[in-house]
Protein backbone atom coordinates (compact mmCIF):
# COMPACT_ATOMS: atom_id res chain seq x y z
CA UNK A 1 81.07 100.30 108.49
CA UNK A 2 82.97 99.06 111.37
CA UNK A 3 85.23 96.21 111.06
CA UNK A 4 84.30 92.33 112.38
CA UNK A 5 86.31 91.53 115.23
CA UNK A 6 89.98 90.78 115.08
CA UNK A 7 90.16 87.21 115.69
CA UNK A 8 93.76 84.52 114.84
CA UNK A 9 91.96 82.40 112.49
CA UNK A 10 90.87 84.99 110.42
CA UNK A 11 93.01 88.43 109.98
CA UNK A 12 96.02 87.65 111.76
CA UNK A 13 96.68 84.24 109.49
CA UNK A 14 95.69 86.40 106.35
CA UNK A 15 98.18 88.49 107.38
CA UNK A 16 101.40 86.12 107.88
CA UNK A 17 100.38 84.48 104.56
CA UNK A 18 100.95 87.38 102.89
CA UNK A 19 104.36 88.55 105.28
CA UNK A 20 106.15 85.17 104.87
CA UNK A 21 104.73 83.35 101.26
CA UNK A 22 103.83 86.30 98.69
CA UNK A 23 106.65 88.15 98.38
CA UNK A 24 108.97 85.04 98.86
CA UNK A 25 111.72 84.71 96.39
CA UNK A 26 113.93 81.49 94.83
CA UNK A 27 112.75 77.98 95.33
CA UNK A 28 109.65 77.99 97.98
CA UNK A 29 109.28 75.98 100.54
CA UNK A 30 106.73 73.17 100.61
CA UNK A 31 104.75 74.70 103.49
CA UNK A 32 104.12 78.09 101.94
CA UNK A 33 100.39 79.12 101.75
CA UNK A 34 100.12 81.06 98.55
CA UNK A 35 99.46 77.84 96.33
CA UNK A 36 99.46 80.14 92.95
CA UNK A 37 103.09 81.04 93.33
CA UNK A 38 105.87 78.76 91.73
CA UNK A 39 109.56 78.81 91.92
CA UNK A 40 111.41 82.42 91.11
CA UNK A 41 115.00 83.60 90.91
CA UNK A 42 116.67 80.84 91.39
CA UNK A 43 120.17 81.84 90.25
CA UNK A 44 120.08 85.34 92.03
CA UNK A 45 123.97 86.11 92.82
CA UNK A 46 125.48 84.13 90.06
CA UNK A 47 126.44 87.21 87.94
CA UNK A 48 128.70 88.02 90.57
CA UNK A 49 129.54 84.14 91.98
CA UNK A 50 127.53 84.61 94.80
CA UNK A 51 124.68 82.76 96.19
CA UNK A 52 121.86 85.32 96.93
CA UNK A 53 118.89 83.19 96.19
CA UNK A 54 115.87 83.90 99.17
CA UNK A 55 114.74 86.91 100.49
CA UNK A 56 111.96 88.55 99.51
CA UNK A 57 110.34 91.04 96.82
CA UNK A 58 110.03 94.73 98.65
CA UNK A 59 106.13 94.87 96.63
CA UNK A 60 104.58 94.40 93.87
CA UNK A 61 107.60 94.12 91.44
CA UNK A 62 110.30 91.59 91.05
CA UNK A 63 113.55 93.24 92.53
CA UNK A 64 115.02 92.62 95.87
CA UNK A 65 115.83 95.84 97.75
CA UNK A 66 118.37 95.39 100.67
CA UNK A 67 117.36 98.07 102.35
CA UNK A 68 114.03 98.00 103.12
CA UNK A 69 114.44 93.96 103.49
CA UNK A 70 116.07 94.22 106.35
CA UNK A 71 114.04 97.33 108.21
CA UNK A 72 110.77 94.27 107.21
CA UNK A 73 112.58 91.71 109.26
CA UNK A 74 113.39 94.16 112.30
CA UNK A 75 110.04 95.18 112.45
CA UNK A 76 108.79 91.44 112.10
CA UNK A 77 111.82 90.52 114.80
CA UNK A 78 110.29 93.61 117.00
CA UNK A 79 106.94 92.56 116.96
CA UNK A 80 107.82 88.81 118.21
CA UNK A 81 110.08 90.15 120.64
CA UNK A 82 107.56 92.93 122.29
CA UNK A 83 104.40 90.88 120.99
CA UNK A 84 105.17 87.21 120.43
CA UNK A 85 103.33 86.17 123.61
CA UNK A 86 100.02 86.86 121.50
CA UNK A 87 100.25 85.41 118.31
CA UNK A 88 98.97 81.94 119.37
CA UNK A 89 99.83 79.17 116.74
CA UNK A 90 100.81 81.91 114.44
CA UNK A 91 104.04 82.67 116.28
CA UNK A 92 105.89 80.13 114.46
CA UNK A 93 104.90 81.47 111.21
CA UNK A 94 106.08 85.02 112.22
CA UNK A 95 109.55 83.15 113.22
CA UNK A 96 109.87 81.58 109.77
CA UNK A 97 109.38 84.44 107.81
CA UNK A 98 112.18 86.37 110.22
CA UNK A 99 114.48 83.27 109.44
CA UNK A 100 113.57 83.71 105.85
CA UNK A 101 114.94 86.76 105.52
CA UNK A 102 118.04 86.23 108.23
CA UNK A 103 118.94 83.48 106.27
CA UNK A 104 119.43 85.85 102.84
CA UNK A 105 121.30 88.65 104.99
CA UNK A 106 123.72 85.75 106.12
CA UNK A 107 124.38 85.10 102.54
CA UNK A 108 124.18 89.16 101.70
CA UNK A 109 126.84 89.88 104.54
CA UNK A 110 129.19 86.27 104.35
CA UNK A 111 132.31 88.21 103.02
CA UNK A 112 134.10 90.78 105.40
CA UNK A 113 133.60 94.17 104.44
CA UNK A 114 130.77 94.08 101.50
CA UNK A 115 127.24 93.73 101.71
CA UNK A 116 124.82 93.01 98.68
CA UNK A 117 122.26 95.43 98.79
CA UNK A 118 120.48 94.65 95.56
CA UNK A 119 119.68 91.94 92.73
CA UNK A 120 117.50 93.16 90.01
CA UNK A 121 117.67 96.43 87.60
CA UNK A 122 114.79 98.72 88.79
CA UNK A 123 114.36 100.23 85.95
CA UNK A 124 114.78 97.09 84.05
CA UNK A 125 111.98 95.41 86.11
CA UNK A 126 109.85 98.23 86.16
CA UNK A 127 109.57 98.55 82.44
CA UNK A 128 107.93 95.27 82.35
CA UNK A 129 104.71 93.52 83.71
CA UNK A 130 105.24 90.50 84.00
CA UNK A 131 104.74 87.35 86.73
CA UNK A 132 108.43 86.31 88.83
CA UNK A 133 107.81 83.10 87.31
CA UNK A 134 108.26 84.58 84.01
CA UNK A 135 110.83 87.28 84.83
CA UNK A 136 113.55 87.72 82.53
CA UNK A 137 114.87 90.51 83.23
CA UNK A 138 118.69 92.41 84.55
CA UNK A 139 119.14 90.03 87.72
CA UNK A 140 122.53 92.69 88.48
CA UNK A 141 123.70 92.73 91.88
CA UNK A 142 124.95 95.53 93.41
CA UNK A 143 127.49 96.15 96.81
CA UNK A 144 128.64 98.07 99.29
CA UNK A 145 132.28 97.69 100.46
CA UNK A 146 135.05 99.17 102.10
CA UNK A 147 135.50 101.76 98.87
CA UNK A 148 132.14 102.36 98.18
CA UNK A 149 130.39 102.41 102.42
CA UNK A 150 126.61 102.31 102.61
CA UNK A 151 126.52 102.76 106.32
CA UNK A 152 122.51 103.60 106.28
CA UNK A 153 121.61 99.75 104.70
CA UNK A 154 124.72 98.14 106.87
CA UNK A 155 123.29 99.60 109.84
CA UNK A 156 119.52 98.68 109.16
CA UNK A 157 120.70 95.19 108.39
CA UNK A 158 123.26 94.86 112.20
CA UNK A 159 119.52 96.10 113.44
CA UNK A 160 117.66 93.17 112.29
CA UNK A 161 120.39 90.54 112.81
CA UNK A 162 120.57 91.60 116.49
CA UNK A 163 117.01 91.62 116.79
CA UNK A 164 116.75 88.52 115.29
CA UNK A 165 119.31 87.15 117.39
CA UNK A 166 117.12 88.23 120.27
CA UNK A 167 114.17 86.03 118.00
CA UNK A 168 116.10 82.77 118.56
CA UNK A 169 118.36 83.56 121.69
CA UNK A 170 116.36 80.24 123.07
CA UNK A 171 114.87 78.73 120.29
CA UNK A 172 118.05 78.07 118.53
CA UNK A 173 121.33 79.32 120.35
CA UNK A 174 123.65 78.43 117.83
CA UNK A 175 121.50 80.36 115.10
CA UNK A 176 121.41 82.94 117.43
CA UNK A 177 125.23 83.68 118.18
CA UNK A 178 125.79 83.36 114.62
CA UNK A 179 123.05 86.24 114.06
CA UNK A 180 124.85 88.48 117.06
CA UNK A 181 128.33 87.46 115.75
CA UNK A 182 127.52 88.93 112.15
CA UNK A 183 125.73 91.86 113.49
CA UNK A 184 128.89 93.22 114.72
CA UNK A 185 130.64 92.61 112.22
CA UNK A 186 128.48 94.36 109.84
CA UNK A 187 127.37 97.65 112.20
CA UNK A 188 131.82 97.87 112.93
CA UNK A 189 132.20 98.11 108.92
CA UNK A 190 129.33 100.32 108.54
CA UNK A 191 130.65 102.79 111.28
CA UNK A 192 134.48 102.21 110.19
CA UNK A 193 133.50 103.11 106.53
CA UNK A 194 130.98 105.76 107.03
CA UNK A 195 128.48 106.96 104.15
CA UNK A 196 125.27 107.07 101.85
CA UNK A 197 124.62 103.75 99.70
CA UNK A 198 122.80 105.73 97.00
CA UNK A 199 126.13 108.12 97.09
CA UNK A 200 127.74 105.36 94.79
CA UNK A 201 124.72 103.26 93.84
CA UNK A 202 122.63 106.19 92.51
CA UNK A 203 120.91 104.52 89.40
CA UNK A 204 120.60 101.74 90.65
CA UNK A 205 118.84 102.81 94.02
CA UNK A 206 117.16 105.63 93.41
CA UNK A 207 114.56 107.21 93.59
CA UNK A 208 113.38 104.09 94.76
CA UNK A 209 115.48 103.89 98.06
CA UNK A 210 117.78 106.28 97.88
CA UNK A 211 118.54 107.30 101.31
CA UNK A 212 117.59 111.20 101.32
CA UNK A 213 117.74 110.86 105.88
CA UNK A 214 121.46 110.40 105.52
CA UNK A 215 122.91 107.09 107.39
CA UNK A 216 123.53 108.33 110.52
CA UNK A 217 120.32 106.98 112.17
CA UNK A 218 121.05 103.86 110.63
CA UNK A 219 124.28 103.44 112.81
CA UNK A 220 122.46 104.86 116.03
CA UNK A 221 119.46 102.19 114.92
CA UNK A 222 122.14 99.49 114.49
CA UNK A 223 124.15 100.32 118.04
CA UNK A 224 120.51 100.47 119.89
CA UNK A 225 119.61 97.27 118.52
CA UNK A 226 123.19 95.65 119.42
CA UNK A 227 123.10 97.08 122.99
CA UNK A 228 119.95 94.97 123.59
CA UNK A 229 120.51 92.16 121.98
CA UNK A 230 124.53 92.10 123.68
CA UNK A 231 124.34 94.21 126.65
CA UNK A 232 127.81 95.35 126.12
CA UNK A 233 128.75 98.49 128.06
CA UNK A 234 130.27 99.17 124.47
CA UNK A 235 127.10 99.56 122.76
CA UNK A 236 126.00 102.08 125.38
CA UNK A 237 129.02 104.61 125.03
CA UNK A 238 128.76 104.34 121.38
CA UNK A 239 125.15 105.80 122.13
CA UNK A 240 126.03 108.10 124.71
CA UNK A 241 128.93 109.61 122.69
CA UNK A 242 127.40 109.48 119.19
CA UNK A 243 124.14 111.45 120.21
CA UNK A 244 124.31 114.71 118.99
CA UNK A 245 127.23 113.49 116.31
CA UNK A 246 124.83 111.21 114.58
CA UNK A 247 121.64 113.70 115.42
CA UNK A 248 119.06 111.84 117.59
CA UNK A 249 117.10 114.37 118.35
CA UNK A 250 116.28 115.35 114.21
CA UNK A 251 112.71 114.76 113.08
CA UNK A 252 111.90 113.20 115.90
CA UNK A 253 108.57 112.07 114.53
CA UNK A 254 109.45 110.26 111.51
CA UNK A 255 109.75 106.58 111.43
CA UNK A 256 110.13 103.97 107.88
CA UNK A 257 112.59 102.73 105.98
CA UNK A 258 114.80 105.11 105.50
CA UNK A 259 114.48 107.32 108.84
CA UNK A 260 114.62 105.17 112.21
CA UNK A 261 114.59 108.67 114.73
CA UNK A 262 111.11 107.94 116.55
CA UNK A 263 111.96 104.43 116.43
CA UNK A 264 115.73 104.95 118.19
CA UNK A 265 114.09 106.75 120.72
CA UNK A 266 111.03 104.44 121.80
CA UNK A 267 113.66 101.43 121.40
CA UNK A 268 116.20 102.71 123.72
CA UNK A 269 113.36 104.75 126.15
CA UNK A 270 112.36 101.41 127.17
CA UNK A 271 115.26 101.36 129.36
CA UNK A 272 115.09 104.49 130.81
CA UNK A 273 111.18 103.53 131.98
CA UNK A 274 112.10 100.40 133.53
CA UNK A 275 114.66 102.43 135.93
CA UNK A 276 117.59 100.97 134.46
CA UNK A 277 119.54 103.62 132.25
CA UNK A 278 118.99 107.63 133.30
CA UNK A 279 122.55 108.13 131.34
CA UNK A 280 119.44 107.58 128.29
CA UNK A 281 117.05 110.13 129.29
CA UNK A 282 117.52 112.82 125.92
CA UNK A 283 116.13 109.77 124.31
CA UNK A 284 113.38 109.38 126.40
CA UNK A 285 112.72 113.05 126.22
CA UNK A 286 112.43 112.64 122.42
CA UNK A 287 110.14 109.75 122.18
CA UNK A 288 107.57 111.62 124.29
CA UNK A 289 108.17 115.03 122.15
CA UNK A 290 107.43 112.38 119.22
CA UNK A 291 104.26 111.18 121.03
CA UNK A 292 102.88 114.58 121.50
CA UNK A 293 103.03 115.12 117.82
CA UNK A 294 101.14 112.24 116.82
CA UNK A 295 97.94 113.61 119.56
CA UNK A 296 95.16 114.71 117.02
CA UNK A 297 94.23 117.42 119.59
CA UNK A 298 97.98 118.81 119.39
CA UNK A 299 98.22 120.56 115.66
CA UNK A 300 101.59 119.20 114.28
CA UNK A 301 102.94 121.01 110.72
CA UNK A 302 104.28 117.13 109.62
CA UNK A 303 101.47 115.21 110.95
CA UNK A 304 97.62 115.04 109.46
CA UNK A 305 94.62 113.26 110.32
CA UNK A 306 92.00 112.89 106.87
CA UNK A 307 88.14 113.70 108.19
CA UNK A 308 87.85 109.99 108.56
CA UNK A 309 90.70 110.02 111.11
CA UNK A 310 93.29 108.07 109.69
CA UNK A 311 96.66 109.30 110.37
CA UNK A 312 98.69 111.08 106.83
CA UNK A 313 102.06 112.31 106.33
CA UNK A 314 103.43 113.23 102.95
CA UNK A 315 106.16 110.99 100.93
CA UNK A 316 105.33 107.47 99.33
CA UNK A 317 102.89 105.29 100.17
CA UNK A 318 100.68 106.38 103.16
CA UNK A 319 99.99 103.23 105.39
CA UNK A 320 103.65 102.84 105.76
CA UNK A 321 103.84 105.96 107.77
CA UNK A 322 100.49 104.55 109.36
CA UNK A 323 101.47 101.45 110.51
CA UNK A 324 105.11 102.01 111.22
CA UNK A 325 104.04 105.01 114.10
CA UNK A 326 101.11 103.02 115.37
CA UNK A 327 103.66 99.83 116.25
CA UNK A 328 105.30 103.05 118.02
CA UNK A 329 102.74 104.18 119.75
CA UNK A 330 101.56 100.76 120.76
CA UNK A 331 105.33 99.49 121.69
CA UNK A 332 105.45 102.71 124.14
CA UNK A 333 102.36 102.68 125.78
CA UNK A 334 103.44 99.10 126.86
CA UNK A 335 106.63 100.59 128.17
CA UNK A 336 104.68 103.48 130.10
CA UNK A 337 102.45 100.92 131.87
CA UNK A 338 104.88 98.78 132.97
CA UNK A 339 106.40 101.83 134.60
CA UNK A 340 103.10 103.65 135.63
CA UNK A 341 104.09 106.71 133.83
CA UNK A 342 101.99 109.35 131.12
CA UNK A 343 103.82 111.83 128.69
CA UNK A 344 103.59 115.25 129.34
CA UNK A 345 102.73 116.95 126.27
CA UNK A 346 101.96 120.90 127.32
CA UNK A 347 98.79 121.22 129.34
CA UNK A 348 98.13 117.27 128.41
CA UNK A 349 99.32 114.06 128.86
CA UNK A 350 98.98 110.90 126.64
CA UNK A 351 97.98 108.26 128.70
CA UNK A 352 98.95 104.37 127.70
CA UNK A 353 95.50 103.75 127.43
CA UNK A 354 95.44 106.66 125.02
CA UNK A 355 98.30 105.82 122.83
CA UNK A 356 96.11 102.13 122.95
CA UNK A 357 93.48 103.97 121.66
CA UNK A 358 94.64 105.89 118.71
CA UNK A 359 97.07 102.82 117.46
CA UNK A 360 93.93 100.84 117.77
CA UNK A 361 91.86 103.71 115.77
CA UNK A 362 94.63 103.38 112.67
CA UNK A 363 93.97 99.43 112.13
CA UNK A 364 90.13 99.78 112.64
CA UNK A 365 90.48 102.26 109.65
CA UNK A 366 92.64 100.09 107.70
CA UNK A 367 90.07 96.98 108.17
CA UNK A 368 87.26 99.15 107.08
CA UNK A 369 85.96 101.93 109.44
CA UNK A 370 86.66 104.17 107.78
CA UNK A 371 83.81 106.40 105.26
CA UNK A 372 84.24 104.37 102.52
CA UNK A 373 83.74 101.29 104.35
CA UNK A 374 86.53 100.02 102.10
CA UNK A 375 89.16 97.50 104.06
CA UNK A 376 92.83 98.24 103.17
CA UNK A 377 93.87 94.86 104.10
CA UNK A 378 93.25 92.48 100.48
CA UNK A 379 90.77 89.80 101.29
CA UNK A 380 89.62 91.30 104.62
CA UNK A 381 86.15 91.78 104.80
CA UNK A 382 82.98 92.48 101.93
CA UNK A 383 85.11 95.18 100.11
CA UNK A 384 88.53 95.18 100.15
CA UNK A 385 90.85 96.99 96.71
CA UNK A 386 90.80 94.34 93.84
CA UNK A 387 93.05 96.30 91.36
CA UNK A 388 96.23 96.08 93.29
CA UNK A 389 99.54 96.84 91.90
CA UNK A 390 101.40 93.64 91.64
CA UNK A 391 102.30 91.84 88.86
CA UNK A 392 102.12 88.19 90.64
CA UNK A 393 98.34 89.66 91.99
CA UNK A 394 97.59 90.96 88.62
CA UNK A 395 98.23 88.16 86.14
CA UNK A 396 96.98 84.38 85.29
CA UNK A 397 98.82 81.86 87.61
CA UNK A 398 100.90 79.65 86.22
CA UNK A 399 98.47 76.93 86.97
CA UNK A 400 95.72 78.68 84.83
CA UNK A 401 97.93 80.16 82.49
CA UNK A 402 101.40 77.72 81.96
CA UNK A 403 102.41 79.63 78.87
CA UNK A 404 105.17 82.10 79.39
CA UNK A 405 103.53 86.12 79.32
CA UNK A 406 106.27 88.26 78.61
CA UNK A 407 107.87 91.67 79.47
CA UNK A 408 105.00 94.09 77.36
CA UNK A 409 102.50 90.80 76.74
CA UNK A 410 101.88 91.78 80.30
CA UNK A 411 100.69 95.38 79.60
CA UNK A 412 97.15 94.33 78.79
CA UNK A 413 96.52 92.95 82.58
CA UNK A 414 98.28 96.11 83.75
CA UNK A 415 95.71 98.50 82.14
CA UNK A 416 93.12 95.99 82.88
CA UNK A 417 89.82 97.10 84.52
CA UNK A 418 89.28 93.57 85.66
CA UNK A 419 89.86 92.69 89.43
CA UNK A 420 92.81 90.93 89.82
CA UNK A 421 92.36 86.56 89.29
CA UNK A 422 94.68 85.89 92.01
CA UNK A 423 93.84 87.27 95.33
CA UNK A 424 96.55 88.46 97.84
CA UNK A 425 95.56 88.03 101.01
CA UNK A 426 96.48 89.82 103.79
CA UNK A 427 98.03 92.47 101.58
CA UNK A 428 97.26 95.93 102.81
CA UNK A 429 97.92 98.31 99.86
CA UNK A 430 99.53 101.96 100.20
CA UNK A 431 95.53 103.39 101.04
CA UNK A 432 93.90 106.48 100.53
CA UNK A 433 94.58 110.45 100.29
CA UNK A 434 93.93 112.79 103.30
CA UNK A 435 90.78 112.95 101.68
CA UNK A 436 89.59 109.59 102.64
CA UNK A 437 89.32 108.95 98.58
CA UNK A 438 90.98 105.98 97.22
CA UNK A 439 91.33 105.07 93.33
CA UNK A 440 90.87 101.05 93.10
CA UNK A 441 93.58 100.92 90.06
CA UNK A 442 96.62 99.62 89.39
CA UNK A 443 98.62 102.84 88.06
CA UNK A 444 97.62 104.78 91.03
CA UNK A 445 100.88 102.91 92.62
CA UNK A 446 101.26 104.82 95.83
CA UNK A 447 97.86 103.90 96.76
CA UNK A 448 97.10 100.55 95.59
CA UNK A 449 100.28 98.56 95.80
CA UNK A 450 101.24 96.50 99.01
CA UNK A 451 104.75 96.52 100.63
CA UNK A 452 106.62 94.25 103.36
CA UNK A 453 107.10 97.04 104.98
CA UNK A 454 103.81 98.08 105.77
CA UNK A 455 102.63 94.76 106.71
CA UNK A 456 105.47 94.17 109.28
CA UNK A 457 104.47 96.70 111.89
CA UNK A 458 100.78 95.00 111.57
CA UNK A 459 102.01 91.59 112.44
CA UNK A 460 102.67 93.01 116.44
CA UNK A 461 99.72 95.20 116.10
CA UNK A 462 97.24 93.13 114.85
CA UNK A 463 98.94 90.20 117.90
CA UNK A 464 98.11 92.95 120.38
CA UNK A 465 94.45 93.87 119.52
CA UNK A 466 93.73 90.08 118.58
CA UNK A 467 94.15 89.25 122.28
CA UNK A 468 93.28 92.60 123.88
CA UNK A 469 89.70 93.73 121.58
């Protein structure tokens, strides 16, 4: 069943309501469009005399994850920045959920040399089903500091301060300086004080996020990001000289949370395209190597396609691999255009209107063709997953239901085979197997529960093919 056509009023609002008001955390603001969700967290940080109220959830439980925060509001910061020009009246919704989350990695990074990386007990949280209303659970915060680096979350969040400083360079200059100024700070402690976050956070962080890429992407990531947003020659030596010290050219062709190689690459190839940086061109070479391994015709050991086509790599929750590559690919056929170039891949080459074509091919199969007919995106279309794995999603509102449903009163809803009574729009869940098959339940977590991160890389895609069909 193929998908209706992408149009603003419909997907690409269902979308931002779910990027900027689901997952929101501490007291929400009056114009957020999830009317079901109340007030949560509101004394996050106070264990440790901090403010670190705002932010948002990661996914469907009640902890806030530094980490893959901040790689949500690069992506979101990317996709204005490379895609802005076609999100209509939605652009200003896209900038308010980047300032959301800028706003809580101002407060995460205010004293020199720490960073707060998490509030919440994941295994705490996790034990219980219950609505963020509700939550009573370990609200422990945990840091990085000079004796203890996490260079792999310091240098993910310098990446989306600089990118959001690019955001609001002209829509707020102050705001924006402030974003550049902390940026550096942060990416010169996280390369000064080198190191894994989950080295000395262990039980806290993993296996949720532990970082199993090791952090030096995260500093290459963070230095690519400052370059742009600065320009300082600085930026660019760091790059030059830290290539094969930080490994730029390992696993070229993964791209997430926790591994930013394809996306160093495509970031800083933009440069080299436009006929501005040859000094760049290893990283140029890598993106297309990474481009050739996404081609369906070119058999790649760490890249599938299921018979329905949709793109599958092992580890977590598919359409984060899914959506996070076909920003890529999108982002870099741009880049080839402008500069009238193909990649080279053997006795091929990818053309831009090829790498148009298979990014466009993932989000038709997210939004339903695909052989079940099934769209991955919640509230999209005649049949959409119903059973997703969120406890907000999954239990009464606290308009239908204003008594308090506790930490295992909540277990009933959980093993419920009743849809969900609130419906999260715009939510696209973690999909199906290479198989095409998908299991509409809540315990099947990997497939059916929705992230920020996979919806990020959709807010520039779903811009793109909104005003290009």
């Amino acid at each position: 069943m193929a998908p209706k056509p992408l149009t603003f009023p419909g997907i690409f609002s269902a979308l931002l309501a779910f990027s900027f008001s689901l997952l929101l955390f501490c007291r929400l603001p009056p114009d957020q469009r999830v009317k079901w969700r109340r007030d949560s967290a509101l004394h996050d940080g106070s264990t440790a005399g901090v403010d670190l109220t705002g932010g948002y959830y990661d996914a469907g439980d009640n902890v806030k994850f530094g980490f893959p925060m901040a790689f949500t509001t690069t992506l979101l910061a990317w996709s204005i920045i490379d895609f802005g020009r076609n999100m209509g009246p939605e652009l200003k919704n896209t900038v308010k959920a980047v300032k959301w989350s800028t706003d809580y990695l101002l407060k995460a990074t205010e004293k020199p040399g720490v960073v707060y990386v998490q509030v919440g007990d994941a295994y705490s949280d996790h034990s219980c089903w219950e609505r963020p209303e509700d939550m009573d659970t370990l609200r422990t915060v945990y840091k990085i500091d000079n004796e203890h680096p996490g260079s792999d979350v310091a240098g993910e969040t310098t990446a989306a301060l600089a990118a959001a400083s690019i955001v609001f360079r002209k829509r707020d200059p102050a705001y924006s300086r402030l974003l550049l100024n902390r940026a550096i700070r942060v990416f010169n402690f996280a390369d000064k004080h080198r190191g894994a976050y989950s080295s000395r956070l262990h039980s806290a962080v993993c296996p949720f996020y532990c970082d199993v890429n090791g952090y030096q992407d995260e500093l290459l990531w963070g230095a690519a990001w400052l370059h742009k947003a600065s320009r300082k020659r600085v930026y660019r030596e760091y790059i030059v000289k830290n290539e094969v010290v930080l490994r730029a050219g390992d696993t070229i062709n993964e791209f997430g949370w926790d591994n930013k190689h394809a996306g160093i690459n495509v970031l800083i190839s933009k440069e080299v395209l436009m006929g501005k940086a040859d000094y760049f061109e290893s990283f140029k070479q890598n993106a297309d190597g990474f481009i050739c391994s996404l081609l369906p015709a070119i058999s790649h050991p760490q890249v599938q396609y299921s018979p329905g086509g949709l793109m599958f790599k092992a580890g977590g929750s598919n359409m984060q691999h899914v959506t996070s590559l076909s920003f890529l690919l999108l982002a870099y056929s741009n880049y080839l255009s402008h500069a009238n170039k193909v990649v080279p891949c053997g006795e091929t080459s990818a053309s831009p209107a090829l790498l148009k074509h298979l990014a466009k091919r993932q989000v038709d199969y997210i939004l339903g063709d695909n052989p079940l007919g099934m769209s991955y995106m919640v509230g999209y279309g005649a049949r959409f997953p119903r059973r997703i794995h969120h406890r907000g999603s999954s239990l009464p509102s606290v308009a239908a239901h204003p008594a308090r449903i506790g930490c295992k009163a909540g277990t009933r809803y959980y093993l419920s085979p009743n849809p969900n009574p609130n419906i999260l729009v715009g939510a696209v869940v973690g999909g199906p197997n290479v198989s095409d098959a998908f299991p509409d339940s809540r315990p099947y977590f990997q497939e059916s529960e929705p992230t920020t991160y996979i919806n990020a890389p959709l807010v520039g895609l779903l811009a793109f093919f909104s005003a290009h069909p």
